[in-house]
C-alpha atoms as a PDB file:
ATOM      1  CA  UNK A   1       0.000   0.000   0.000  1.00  0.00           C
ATOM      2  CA  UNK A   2       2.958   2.664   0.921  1.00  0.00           C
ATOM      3  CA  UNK A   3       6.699   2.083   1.406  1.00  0.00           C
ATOM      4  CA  UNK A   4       8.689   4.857   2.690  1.00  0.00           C
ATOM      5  CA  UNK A   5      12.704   4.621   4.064  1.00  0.00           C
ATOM      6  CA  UNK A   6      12.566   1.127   4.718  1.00  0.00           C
ATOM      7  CA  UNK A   7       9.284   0.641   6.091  1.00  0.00           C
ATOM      8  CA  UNK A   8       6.086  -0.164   4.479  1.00  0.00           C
ATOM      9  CA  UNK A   9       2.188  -0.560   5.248  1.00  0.00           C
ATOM     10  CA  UNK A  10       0.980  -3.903   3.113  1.00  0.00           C
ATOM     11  CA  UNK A  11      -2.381  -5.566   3.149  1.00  0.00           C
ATOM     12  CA  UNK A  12      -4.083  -8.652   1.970  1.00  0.00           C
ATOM     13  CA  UNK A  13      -7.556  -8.613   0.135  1.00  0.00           C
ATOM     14  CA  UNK A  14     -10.254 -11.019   0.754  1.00  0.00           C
ATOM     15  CA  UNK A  15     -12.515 -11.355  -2.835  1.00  0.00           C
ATOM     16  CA  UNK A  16     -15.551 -12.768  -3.907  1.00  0.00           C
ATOM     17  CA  UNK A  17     -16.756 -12.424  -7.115  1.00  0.00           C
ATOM     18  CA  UNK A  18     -14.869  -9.654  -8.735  1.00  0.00           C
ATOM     19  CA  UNK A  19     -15.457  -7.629  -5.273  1.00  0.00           C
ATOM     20  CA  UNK A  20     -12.434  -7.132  -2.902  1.00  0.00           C
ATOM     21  CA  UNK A  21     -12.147  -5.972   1.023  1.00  0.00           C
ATOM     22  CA  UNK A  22      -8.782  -5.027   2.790  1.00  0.00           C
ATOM     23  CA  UNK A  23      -8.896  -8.401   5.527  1.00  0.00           C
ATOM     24  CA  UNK A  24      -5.250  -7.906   7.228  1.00  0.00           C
ATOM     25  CA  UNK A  25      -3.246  -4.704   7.451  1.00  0.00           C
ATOM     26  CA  UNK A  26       0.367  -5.262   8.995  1.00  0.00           C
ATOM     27  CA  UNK A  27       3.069  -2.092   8.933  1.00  0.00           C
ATOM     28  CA  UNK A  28       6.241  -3.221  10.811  1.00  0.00           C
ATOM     29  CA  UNK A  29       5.644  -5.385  14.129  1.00  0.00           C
ATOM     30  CA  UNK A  30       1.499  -4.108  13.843  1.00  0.00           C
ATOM     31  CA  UNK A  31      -0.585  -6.479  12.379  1.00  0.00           C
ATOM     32  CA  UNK A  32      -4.398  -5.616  12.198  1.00  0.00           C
ATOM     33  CA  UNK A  33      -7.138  -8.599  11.029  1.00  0.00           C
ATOM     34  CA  UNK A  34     -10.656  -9.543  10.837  1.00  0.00           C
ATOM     35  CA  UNK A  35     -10.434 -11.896  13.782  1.00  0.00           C
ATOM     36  CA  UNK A  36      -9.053  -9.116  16.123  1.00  0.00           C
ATOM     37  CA  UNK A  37     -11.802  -6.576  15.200  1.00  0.00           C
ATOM     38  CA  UNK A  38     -14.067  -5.866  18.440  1.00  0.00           C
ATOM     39  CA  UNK A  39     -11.563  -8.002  20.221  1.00  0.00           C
ATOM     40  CA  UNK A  40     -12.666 -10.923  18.842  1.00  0.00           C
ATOM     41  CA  UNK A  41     -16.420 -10.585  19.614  1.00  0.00           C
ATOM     42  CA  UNK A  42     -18.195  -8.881  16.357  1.00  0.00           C
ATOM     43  CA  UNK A  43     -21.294  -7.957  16.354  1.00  0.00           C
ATOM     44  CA  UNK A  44     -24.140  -9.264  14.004  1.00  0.00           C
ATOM     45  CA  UNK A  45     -24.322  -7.596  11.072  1.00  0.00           C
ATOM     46  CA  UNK A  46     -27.069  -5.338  10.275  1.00  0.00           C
ATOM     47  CA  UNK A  47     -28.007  -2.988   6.558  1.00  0.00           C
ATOM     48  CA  UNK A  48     -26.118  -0.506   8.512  1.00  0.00           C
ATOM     49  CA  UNK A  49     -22.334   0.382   8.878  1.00  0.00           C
ATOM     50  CA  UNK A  50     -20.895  -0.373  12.483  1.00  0.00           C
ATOM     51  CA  UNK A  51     -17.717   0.669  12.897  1.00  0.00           C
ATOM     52  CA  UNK A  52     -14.739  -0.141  15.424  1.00  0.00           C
ATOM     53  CA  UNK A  53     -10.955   1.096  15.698  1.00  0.00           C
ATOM     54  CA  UNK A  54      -7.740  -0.240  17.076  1.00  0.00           C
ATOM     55  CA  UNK A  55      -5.831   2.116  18.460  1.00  0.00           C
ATOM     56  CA  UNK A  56      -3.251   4.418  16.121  1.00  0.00           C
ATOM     57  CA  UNK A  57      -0.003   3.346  15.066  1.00  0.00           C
ATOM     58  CA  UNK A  58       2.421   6.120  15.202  1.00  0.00           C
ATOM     59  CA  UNK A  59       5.820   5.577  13.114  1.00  0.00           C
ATOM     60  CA  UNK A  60       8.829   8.014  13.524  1.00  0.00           C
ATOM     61  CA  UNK A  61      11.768   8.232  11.112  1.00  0.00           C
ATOM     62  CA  UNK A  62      13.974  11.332  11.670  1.00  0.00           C
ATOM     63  CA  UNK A  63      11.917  14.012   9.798  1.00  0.00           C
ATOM     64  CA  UNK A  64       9.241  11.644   8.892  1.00  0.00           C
ATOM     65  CA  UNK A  65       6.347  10.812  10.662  1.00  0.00           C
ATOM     66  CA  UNK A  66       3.560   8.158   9.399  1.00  0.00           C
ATOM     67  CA  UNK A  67       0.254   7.776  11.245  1.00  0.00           C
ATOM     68  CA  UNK A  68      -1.704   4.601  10.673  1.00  0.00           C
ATOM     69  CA  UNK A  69      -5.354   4.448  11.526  1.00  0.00           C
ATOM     70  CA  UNK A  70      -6.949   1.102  10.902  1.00  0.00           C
ATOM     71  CA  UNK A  71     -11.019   0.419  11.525  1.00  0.00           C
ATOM     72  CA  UNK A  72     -13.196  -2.602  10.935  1.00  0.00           C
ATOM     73  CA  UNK A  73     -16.428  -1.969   9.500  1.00  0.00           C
ATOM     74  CA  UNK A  74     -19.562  -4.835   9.566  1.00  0.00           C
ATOM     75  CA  UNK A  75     -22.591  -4.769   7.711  1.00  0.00           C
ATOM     76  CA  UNK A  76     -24.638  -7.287   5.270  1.00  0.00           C
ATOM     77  CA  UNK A  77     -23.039  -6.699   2.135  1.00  0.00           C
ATOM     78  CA  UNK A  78     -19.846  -7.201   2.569  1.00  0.00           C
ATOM     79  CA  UNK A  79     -19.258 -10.486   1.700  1.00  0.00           C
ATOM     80  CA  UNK A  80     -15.674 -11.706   3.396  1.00  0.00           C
ATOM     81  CA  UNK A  81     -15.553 -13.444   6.925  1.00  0.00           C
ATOM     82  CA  UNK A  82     -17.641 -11.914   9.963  1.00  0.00           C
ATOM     83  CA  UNK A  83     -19.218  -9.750   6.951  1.00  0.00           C
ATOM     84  CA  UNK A  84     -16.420  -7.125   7.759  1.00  0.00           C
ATOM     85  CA  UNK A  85     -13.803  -5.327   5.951  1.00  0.00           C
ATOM     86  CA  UNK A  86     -10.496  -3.043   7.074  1.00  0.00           C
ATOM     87  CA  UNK A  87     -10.370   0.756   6.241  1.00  0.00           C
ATOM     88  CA  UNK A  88      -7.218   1.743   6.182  1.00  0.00           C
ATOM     89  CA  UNK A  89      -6.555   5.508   6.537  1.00  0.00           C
ATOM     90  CA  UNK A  90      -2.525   6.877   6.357  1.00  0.00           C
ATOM     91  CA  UNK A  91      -1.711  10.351   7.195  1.00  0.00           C
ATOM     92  CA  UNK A  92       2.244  11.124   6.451  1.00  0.00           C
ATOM     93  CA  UNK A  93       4.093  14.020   7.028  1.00  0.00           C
ATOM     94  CA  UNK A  94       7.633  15.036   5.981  1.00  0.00           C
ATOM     95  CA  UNK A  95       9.509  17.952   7.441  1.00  0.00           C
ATOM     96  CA  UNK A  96      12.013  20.039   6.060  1.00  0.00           C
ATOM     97  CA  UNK A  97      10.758  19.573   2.653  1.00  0.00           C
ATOM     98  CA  UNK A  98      12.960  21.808   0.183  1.00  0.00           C
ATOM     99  CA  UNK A  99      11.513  23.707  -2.249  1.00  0.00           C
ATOM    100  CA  UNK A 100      10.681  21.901  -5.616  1.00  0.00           C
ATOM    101  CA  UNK A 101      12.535  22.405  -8.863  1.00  0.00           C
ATOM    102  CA  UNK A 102       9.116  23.370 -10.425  1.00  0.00           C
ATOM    103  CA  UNK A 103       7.057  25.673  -8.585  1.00  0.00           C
ATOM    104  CA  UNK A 104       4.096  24.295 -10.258  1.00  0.00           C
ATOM    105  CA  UNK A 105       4.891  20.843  -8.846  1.00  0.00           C
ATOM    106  CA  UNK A 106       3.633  19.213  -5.538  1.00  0.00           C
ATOM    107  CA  UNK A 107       6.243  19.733  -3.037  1.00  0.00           C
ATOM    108  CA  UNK A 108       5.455  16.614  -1.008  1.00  0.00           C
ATOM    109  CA  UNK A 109       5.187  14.517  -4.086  1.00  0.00           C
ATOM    110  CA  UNK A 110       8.583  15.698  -5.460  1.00  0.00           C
ATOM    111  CA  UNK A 111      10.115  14.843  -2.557  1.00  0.00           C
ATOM    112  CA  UNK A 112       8.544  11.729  -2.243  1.00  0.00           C
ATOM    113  CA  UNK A 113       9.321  10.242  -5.295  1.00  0.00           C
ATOM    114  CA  UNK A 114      12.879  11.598  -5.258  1.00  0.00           C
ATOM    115  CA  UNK A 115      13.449   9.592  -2.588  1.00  0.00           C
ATOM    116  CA  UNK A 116      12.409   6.394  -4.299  1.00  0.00           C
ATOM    117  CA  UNK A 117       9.147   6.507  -2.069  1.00  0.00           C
ATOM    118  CA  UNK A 118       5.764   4.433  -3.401  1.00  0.00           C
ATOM    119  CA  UNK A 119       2.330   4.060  -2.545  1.00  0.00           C
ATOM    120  CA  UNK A 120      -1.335   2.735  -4.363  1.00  0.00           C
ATOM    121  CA  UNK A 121      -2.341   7.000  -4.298  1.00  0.00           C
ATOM    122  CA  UNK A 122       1.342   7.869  -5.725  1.00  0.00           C
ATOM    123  CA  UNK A 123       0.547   9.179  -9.459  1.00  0.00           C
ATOM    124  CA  UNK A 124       3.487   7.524 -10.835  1.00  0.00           C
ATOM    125  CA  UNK A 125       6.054   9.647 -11.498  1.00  0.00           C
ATOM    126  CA  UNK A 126       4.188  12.955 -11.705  1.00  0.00           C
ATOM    127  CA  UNK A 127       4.563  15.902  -9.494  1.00  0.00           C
ATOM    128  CA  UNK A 128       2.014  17.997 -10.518  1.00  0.00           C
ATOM    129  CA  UNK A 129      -0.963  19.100  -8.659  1.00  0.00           C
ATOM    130  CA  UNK A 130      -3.250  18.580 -10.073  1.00  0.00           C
ATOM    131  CA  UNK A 131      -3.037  14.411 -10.987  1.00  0.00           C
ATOM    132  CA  UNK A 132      -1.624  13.854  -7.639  1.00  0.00           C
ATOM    133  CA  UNK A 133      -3.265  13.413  -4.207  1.00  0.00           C
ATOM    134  CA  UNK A 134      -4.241  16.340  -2.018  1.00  0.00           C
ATOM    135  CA  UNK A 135      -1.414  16.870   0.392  1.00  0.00           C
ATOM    136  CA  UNK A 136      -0.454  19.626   2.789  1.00  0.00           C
ATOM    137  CA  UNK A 137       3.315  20.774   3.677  1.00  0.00           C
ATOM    138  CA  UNK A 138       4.128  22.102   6.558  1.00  0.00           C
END
């Protein structure tokens, strides 16, 4: 899903039919899965979303920081065991980002894929705006 200086957030897809759901999430020594959503006890599944979240991984590298927020979400449709899926949500932040060589270009991007950085919401190797993600630089 993301790999950045040596560490990297992976998952493994449960599918049915064509349709796929995020069942295991594991970024360094975390591991996140279907059986350890609600501790172990899920509830039945209803036409409704229910929704439950291990705690936050944090992950500090020097100037980087990665935050890892991982949920499990029941309900009818979703057709993988317990009827639940992983959303997995991934906020990183670089500091000390230099300037990029195009103004027009995404500084967080640039720097990203300079670095030899990848991810499932990296555009490749474009650095412009607008066929990237949304990021923020601080």
């Amino acid at each position: 899903m993301y790999t950045y200086s040596g560490t990297s957030v992976q998952t493994l897809y449960h599918t049915v039919d064509g349709a796929a759901w995020v069942a295991n999430v594991t970024a360094g020594s975390n591991e996140f899965n279907l059986d350890l959503c609600w501790n172990g006890n899920p509830p039945t599944p209803t036409d409704t979303n229910q929704r439950w979240w291990f705690p936050t991984t944090t992950v500090i590298n020097g100037d980087e920081t990665l935050v890892l927020d991982v949920s499990c979400v029941t309900k009818n449709r979703i057709m993988s065991p317990y009827n639940t899926r992983l959303d997995v949500y991934i906020t990183k932040t670089d500091n000390n980002i230099p300037f990029p060589s195009d103004p027009r270009n995404n500084a967080f991007l640039e720097y990203e894929i300079q670095n030899g950085y990848n991810g499932i919401c990296m555009p490749g190797s474009s650095v412009n705006v607008a066929t990237g993600p949304v990021c923020t630089c601080s």
